[in-house]
Protein backbone atom coordinates (compact mmCIF):
# COMPACT_ATOMS: atom_id res chain seq x y z
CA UNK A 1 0.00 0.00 0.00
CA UNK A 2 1.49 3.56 -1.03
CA UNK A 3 2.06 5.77 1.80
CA UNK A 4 0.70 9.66 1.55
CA UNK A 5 2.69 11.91 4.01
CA UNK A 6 2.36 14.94 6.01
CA UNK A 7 5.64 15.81 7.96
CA UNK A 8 5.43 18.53 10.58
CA UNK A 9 9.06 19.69 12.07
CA UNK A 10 11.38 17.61 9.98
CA UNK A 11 13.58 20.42 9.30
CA UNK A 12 15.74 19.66 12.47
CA UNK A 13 18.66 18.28 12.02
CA UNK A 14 17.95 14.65 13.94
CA UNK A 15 15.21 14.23 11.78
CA UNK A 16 16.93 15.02 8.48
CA UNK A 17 18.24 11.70 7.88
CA UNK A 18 14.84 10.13 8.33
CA UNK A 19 13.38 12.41 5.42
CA UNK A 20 16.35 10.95 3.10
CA UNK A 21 15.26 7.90 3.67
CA UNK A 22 11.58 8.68 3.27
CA UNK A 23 12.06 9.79 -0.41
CA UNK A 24 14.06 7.23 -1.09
CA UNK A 25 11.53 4.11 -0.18
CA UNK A 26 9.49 2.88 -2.87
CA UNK A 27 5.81 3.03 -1.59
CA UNK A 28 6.17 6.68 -0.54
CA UNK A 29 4.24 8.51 -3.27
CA UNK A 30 3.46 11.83 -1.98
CA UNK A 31 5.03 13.97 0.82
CA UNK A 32 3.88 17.19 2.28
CA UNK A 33 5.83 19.37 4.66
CA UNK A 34 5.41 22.04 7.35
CA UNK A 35 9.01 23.72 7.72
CA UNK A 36 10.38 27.03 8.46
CA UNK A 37 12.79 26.23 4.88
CA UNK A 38 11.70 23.83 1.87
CA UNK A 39 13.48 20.64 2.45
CA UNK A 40 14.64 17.81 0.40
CA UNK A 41 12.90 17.40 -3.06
CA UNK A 42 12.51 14.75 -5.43
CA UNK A 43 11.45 14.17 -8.74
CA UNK A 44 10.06 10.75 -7.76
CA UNK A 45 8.05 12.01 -5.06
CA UNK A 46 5.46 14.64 -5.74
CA UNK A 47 5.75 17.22 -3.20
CA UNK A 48 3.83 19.69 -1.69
CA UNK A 49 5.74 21.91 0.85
CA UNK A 50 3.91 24.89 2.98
CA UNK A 51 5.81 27.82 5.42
CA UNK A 52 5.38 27.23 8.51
CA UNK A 53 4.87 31.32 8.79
CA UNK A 54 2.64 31.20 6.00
CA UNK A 55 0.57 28.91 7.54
CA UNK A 56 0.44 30.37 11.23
CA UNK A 57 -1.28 33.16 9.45
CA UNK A 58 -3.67 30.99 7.07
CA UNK A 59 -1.94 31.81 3.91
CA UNK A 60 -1.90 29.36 1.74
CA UNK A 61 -0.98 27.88 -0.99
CA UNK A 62 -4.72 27.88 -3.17
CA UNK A 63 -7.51 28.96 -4.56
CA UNK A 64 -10.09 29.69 -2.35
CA UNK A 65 -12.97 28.96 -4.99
CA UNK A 66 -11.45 25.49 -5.64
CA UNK A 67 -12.16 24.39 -1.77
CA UNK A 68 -15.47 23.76 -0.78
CA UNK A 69 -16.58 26.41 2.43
CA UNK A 70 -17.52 25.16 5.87
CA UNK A 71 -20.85 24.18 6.70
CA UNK A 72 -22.39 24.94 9.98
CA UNK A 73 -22.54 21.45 11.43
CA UNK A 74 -19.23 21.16 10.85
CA UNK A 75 -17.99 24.27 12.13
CA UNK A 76 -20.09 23.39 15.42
CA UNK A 77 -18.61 19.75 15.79
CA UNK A 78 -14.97 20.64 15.58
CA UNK A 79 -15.84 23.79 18.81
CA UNK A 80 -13.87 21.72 21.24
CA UNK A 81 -11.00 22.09 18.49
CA UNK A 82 -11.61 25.86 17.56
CA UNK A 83 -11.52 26.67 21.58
CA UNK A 84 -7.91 24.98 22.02
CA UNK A 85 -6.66 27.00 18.87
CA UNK A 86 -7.78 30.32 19.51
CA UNK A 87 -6.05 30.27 22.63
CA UNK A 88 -3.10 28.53 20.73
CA UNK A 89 -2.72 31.78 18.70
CA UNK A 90 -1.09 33.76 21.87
CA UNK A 91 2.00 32.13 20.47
CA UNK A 92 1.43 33.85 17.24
CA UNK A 93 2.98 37.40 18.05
CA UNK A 94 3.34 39.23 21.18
CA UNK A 95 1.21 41.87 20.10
CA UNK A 96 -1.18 41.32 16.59
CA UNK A 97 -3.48 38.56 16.30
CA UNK A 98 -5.24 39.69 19.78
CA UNK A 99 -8.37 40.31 18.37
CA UNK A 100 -10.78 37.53 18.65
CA UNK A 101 -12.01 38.42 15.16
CA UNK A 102 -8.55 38.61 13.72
CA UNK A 103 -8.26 35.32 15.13
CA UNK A 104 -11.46 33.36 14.20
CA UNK A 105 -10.67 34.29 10.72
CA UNK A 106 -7.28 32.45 10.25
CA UNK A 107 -8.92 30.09 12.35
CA UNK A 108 -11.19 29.25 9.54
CA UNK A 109 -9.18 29.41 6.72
CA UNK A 110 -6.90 27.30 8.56
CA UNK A 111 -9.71 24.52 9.36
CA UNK A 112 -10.86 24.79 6.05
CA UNK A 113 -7.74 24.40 3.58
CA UNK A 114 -6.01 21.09 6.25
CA UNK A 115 -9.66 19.64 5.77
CA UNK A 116 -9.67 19.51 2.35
CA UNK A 117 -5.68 18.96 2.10
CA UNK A 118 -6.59 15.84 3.81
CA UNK A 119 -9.36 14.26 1.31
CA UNK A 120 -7.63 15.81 -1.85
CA UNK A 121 -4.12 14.33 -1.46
CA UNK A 122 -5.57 11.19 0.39
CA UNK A 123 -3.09 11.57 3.32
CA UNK A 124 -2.15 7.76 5.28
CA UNK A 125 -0.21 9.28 8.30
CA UNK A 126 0.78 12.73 9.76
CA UNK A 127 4.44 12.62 11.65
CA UNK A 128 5.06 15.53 14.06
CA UNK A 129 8.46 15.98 15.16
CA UNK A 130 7.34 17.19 18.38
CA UNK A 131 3.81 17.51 20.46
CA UNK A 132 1.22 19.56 17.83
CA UNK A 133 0.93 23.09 20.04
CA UNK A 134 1.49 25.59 16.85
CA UNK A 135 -2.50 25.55 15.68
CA UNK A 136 -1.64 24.25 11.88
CA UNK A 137 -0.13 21.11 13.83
CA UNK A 138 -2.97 20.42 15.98
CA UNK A 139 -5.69 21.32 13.44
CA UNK A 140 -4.38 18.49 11.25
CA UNK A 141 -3.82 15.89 14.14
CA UNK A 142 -7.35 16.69 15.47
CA UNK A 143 -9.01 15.92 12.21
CA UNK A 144 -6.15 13.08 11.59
CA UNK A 145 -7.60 11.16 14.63
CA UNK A 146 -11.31 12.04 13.68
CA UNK A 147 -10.95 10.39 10.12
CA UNK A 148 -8.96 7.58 11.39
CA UNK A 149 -5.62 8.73 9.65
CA UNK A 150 -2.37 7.46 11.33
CA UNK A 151 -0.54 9.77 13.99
CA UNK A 152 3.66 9.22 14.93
CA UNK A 153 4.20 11.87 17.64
CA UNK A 154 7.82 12.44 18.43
CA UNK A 155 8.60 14.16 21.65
CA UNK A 156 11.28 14.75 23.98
CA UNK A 157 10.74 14.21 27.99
CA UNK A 158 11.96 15.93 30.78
CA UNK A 159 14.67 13.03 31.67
CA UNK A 160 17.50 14.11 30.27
CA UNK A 161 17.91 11.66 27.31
CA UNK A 162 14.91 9.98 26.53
CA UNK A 163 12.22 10.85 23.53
CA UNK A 164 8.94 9.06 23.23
CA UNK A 165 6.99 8.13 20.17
CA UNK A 166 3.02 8.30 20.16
CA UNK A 167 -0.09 7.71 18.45
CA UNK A 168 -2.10 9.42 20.35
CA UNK A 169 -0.86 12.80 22.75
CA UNK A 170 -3.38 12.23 25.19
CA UNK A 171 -2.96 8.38 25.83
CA UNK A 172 0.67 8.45 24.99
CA UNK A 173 2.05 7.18 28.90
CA UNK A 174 -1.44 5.11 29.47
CA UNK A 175 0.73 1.99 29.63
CA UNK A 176 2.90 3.05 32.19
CA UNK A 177 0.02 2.73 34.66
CA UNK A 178 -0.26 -0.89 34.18
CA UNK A 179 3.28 -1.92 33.67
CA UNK A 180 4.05 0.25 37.29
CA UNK A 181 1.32 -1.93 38.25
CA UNK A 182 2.83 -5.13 37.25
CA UNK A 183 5.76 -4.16 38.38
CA UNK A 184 5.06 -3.02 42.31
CA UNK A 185 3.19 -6.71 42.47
CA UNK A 186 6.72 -8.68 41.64
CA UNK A 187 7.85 -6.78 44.40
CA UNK A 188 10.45 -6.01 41.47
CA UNK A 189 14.01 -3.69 42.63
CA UNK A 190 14.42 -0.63 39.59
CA UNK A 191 16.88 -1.70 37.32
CA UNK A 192 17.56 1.37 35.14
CA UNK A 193 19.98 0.88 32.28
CA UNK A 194 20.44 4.60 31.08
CA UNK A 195 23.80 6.00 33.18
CA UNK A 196 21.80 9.42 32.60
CA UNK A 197 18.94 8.39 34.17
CA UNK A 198 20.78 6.71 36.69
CA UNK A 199 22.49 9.66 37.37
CA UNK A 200 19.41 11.88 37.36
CA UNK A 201 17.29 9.63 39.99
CA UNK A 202 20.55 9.96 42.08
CA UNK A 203 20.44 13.52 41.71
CA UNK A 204 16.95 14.27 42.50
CA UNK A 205 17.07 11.43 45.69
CA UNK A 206 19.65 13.80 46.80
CA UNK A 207 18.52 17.14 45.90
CA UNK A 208 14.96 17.44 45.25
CA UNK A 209 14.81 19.39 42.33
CA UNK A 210 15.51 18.85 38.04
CA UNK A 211 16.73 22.18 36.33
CA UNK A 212 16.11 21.93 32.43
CA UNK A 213 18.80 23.21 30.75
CA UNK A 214 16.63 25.69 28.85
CA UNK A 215 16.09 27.30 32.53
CA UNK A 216 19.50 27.73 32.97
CA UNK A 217 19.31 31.66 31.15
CA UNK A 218 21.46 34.22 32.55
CA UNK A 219 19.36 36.50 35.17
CA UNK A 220 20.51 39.34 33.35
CA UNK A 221 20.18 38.47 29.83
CA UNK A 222 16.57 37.88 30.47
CA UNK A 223 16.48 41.22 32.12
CA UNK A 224 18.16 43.37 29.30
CA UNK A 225 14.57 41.37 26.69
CA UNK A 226 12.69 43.89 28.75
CA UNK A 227 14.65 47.06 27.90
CA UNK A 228 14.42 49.01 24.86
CA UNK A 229 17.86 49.84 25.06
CA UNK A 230 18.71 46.00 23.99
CA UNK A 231 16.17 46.30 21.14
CA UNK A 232 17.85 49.27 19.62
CA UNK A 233 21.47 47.71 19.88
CA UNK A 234 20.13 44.59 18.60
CA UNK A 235 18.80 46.54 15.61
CA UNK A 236 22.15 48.28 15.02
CA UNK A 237 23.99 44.90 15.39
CA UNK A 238 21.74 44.37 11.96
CA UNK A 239 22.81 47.27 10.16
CA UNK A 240 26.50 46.12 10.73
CA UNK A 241 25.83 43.17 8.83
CA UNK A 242 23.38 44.24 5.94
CA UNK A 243 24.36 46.73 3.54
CA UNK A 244 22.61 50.04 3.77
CA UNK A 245 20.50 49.57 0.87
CA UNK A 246 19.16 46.06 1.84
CA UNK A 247 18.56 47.70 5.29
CA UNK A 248 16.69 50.71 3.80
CA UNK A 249 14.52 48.31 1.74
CA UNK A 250 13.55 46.81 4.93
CA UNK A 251 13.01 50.22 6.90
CA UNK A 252 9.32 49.77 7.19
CA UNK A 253 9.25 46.21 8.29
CA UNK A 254 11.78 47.53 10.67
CA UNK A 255 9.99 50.40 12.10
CA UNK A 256 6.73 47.81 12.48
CA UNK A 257 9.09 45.77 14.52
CA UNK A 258 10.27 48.28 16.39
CA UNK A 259 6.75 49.59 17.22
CA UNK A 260 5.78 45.99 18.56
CA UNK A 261 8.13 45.60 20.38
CA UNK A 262 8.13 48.77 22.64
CA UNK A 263 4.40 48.04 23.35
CA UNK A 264 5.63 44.27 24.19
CA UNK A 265 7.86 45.29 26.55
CA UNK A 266 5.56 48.53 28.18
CA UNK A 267 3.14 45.41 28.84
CA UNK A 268 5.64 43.15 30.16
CA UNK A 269 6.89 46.14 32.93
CA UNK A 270 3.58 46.83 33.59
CA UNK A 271 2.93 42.77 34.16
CA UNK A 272 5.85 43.21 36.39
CA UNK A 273 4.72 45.87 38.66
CA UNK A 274 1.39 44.22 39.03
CA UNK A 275 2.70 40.66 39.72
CA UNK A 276 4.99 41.96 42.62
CA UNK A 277 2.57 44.90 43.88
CA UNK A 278 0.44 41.81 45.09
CA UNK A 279 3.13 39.15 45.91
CA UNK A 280 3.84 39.32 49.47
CA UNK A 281 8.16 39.25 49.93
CA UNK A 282 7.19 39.00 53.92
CA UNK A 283 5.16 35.83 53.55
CA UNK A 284 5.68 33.00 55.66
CA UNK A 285 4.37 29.54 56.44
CA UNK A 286 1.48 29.49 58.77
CA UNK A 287 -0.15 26.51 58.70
CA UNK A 288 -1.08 23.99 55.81
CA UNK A 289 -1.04 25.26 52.12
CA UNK A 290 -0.39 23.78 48.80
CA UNK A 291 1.86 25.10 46.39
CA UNK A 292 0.56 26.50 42.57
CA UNK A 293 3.52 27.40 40.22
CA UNK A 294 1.80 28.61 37.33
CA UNK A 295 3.00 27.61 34.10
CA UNK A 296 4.85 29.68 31.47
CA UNK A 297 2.18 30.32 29.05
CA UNK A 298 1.93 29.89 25.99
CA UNK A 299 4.02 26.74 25.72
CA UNK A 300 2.39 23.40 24.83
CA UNK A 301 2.70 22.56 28.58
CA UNK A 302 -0.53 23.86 29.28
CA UNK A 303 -1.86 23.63 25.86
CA UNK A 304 -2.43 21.26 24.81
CA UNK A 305 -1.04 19.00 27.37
CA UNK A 306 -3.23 21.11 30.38
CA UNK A 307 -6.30 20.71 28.25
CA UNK A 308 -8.72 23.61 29.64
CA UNK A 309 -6.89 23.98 32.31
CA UNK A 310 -4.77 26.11 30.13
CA UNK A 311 -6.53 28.92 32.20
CA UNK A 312 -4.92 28.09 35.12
CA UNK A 313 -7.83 30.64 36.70
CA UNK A 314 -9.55 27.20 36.76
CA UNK A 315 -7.22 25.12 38.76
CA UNK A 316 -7.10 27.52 41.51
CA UNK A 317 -11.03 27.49 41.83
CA UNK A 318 -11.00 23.77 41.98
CA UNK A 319 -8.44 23.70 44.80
CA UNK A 320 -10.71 26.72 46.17
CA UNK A 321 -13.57 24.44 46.69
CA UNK A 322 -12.48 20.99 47.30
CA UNK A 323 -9.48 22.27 49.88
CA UNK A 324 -9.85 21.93 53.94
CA UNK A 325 -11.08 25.25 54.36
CA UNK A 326 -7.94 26.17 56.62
CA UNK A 327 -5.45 25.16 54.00
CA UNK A 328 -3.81 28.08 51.95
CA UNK A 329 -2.91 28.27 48.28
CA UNK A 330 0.40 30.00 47.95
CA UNK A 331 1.14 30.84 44.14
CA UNK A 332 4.17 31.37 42.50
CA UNK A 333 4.43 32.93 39.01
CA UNK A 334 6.96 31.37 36.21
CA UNK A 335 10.31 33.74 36.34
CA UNK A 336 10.22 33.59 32.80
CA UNK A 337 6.56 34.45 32.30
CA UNK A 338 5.58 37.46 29.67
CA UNK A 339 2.73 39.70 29.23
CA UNK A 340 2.16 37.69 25.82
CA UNK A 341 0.85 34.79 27.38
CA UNK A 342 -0.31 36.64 30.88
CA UNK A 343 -2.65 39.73 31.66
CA UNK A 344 -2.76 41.87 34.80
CA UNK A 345 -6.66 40.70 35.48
CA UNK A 346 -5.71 37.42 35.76
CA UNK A 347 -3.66 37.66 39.00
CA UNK A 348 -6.45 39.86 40.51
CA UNK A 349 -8.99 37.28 39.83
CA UNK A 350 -6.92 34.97 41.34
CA UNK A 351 -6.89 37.15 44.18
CA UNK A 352 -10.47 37.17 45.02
CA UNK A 353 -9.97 33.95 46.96
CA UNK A 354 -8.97 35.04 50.40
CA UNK A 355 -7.16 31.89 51.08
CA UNK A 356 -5.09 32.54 47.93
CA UNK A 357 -1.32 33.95 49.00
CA UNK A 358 1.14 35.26 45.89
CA UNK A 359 4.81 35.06 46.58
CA UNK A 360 7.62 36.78 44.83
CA UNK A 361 9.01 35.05 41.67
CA UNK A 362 12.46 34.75 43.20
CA UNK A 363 11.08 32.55 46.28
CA UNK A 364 12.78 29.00 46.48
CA UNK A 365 10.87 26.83 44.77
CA UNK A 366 12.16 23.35 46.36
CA UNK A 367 11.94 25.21 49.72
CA UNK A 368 7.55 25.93 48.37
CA UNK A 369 7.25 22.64 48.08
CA UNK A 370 9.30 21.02 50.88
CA UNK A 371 7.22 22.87 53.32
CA UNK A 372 4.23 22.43 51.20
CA UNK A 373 1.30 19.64 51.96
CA UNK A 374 0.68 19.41 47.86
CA UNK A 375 1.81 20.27 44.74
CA UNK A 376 -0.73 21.24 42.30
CA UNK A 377 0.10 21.77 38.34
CA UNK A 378 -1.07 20.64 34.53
CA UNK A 379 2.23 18.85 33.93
CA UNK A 380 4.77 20.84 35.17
CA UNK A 381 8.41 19.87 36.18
CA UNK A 382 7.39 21.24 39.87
CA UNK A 383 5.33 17.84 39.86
CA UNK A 384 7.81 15.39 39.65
CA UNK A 385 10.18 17.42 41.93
CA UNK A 386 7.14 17.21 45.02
CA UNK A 387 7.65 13.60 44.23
CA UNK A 388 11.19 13.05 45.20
CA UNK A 389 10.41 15.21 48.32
CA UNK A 390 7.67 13.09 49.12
CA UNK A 391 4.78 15.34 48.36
CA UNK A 392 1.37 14.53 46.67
CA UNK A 393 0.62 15.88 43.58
CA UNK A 394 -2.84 17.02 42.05
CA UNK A 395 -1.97 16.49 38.65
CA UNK A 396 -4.77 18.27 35.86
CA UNK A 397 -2.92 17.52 33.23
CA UNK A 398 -1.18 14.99 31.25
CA UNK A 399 2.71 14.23 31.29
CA UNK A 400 5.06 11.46 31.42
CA UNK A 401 4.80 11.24 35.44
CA UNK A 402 0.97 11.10 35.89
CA UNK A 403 1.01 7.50 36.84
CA UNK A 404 3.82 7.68 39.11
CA UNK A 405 3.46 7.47 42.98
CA UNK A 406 1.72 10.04 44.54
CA UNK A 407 0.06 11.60 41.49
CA UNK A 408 -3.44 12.33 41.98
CA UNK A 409 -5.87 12.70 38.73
CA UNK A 410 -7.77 16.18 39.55
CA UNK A 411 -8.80 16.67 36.29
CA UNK A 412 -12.76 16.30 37.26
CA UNK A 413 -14.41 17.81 40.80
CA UNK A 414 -15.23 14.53 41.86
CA UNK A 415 -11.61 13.08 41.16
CA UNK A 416 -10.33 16.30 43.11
CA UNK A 417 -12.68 15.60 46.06
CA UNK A 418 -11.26 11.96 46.50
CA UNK A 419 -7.52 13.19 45.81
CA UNK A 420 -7.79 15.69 48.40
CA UNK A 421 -9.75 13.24 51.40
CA UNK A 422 -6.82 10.76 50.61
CA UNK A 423 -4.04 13.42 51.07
CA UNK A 424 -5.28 15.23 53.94
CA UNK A 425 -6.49 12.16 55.69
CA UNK A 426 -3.95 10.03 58.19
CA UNK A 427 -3.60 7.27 55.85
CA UNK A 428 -2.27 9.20 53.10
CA UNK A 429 -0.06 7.14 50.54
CA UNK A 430 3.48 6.69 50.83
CA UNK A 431 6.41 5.78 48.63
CA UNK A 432 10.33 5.12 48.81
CA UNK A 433 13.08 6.36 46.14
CA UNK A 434 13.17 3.02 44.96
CA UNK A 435 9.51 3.42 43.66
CA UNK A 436 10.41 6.49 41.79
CA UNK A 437 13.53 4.48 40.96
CA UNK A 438 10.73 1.96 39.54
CA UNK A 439 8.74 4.30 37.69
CA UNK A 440 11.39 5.74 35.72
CA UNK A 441 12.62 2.60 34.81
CA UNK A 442 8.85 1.69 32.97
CA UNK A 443 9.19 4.90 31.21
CA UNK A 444 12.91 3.71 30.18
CA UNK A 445 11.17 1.07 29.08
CA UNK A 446 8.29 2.94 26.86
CA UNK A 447 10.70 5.69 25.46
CA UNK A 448 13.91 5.82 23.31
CA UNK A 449 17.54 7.09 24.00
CA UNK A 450 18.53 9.99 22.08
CA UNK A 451 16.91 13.24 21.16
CA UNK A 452 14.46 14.43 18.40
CA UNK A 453 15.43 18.68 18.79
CA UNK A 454 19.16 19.73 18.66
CA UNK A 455 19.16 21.72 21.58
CA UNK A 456 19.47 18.75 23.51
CA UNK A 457 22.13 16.58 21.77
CA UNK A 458 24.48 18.00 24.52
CA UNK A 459 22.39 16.16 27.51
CA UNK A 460 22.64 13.22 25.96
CA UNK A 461 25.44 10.34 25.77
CA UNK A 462 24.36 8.76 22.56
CA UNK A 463 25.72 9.69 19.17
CA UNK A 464 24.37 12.25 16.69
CA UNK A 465 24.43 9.17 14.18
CA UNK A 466 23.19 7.03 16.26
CA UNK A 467 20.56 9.01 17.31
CA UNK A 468 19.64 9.76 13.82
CA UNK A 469 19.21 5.94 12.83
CA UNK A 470 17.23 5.41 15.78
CA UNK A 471 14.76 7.99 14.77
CA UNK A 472 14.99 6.81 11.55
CA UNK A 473 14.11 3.15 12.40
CA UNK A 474 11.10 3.89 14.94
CA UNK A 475 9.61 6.24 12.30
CA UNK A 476 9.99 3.55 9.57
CA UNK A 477 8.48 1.12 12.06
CA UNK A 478 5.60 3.23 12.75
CA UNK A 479 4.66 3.82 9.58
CA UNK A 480 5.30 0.65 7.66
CA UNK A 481 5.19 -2.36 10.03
CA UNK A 482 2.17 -0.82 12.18
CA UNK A 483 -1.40 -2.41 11.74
């Protein structure tokens, strides 16, 4: 059977020698790409490729007569999809596409062109080199697994060296439950064969706490983003390297740029002020709480992974009303966190529950949750720290750890309500290193070594080559040797 193609991502580097192959295999007949550059082409292949800033913006390559519109039922029966991609679009620009009109639009187009992509050019599978969170992505993954179509999700986890490969994002660790499961009732020791993630479950037994390299940013670098000063030397670092007509030419695009930008940052100081104008610096423990460290936003953490619980708004109200009513919710915004993916009114919202405490953004997190009675996040890294400090989690999302021990499902009010009498009750559950041990080594067991983006090859031991076959052979696996 010929194989018809969509490839999101492949333009980084791990996955280049995959697409090589691809073109080269004889029952490939068609392949169509989402890239930031045009890849590989061959004559043998027909191929269709599309810019990935062409798309975020529903241009496309058509004619709009040609494609049959949307009908209403339609429309209505993909509004569970249209509600996760119009918040999607924060990641669009920092300061257009905020009009929900401006975004329902592209929305449409967008829905409209991938549905009939999908039927014209008779697409078998969609491969992703990473989670779908960019709209384009998800639109054609949502309507991928509503027509049956083949998904092969690549995606890197937060352990250091390990990717994972899915059909599905939201069911993608629903094995780990059972094979933890299995595994806890052979009374079986962890066995983990990865020297990084031996290293890492020694690391966080010892010190509570994983720090992504991508979190390591210099304090002040991230400072200088929110002057305008660094925006104006950053523009004359340009004009050193583009001749002055070429710069010229580009004046207006420039000056556009330049215009955005000073209203991004205004927002993000004024974000600032408000964020530590209510964040008490003098707070202290008194008394049970459990600790909220709100996601960056917008980052595919939260959506899709977080599901609605992208408004974080609604995890604090669960915890609101399900919580012993003298327990405290201390919150904790992300040090990295932007006004593009936050707004002033959502922190006094927030607010309106008395029992709700902000700290300062440069309060110890391990030191939150050590004195902390629960963690509560979507999927964040926070989470599987608690864990190796011994601290429930009330998980409302979905991420590699959800089935580990400890994790509480609070995705629904009545899941919540049980998490909560367990954890504040004196037979909460327990667990030893050596179950965490456990855990990771069933997710050793479900994921790959290597790495699927380049900015990780250097937290890995295994060989660009090597790494490259292995994606290579679990994407040719997927997609020709799965039923």
């Amino acid at each position: 059977m010929s194989k018809r193609l969509i490839l999101n991502g492949f333009y980084n580097k791990p996955f280049q020698f995959a697409l090589e192959q691809l073109y080269q295999h004889p029952e490939i007949d068609f392949i169509s790409t989402i890239d930031q550059r045009a890849l590989l082409l061959d004559p043998k292949v027909e191929t269709i490729h599309h810019e990935f800033e062409d798309c975020l913006i529903g241009r496309f390559p058509v004619v709009w007569k040609e494609i049959a519109p949307l009908e209403e039922s339609f429309v209505k029966e993909m509004a569970p999809l249209e509600q996760i991609i119009l918040r999607m679009m924060d990641r669009m620009h920092p300061v257009r596409f905020q009009n929900y009109s401006e975004r329902k639009i592209i929305y449409l187009r967008q829905l409209r062109y991938w549905s009939d992509f999908l039927s014209r050019y008779h697409i078998t599978d969609f491969c992703s080199a990473n989670i779908p969170h960019e709209t384009n992505d998800y639109i054609i993954y949502y309507l991928c697994r509503k027509r049956g179509i083949r998904c092969t999700i690549f995606s890197m986890t937060a352990l250091g060296d390990r990717f994972s490969v899915f059909d599905t994002i939201e069911d993608g660790f629903l094995p780990a439950q059972e094979l933890y499961a299995q595994a806890m009732a052979k009374n079986q020791r962890a066995h983990i064969q990865s020297t990084v993630l031996l290293e890492l479950a020694d690391k966080m037994a010892q010190e509570k706490k994983i720090e992504p390299f991508y979190m390591k940013a210099n304090t002040k670098e991230l400072s200088d983003k929110h002057s305008l000063t660094f925006w104006v030397r950053r523009a004359f670092s340009h004009l050193k390297k583009t001749s002055l007509k070429e710069w010229t030419i580009s004046l207006p695009k420039r000056l556009r740029q330049a215009r955005d930008m000073f209203v991004f940052v205004r927002r993000d100081k004024k974000l600032f002020r408000k964020y530590n104008m209510i964040a008490d610096d003098k707070w202290q423990p008194n008394g049970r709480y459990v600790f909220v460290p709100l996601h960056f936003q917008p980052e595919l953490t939260s959506n899709p992974l977080g599901g609605s619980y992208v408004d974080q708004q609604l995890v604090i109200e669960m915890l609101d009303y399900c919580l012993p009513k003298d327990v405290y919710i201390v919150v904790k915004e992300h040090p990295f966190q932007r006004s593009a993916g936050r707004i002033g009114e959502f922190y006094e919202n927030i607010r309106e529950y008395r029992r709700v405490k902000f700290v300062p953004k440069y309060f110890s997190s391990a030191q939150l949750i050590s004195g902390a009675t629960a963690v509560a996040t979507c999927t964040g890294t926070a989470g599987w720290e608690a864990l190796w400090s011994f601290k429930p989690v009330f998980l409302f999302g979905e991420i590699f750890y959800q089935f580990a021990p400890g994790v509480y499902n609070a995705r629904t009010l009545s899941s919540l309500k049980t998490a909560v009498s367990k954890v504040f009750s004196e037979n909460a559950q327990t667990w030893t290193f050596e179950d965490l041990k456990l855990y990771i080594q069933v997710i050793e067991s479900m994921t790959f070594a290597g790495f699927t983006d380049a900015a990780y090859e250097g937290q890995t031991l295994v060989s660009s080559l090597e790494n490259s076959n292995r994606i290579s052979e679990t994407l040719f696996t997927k997609i020709f040797k799965s039923s």
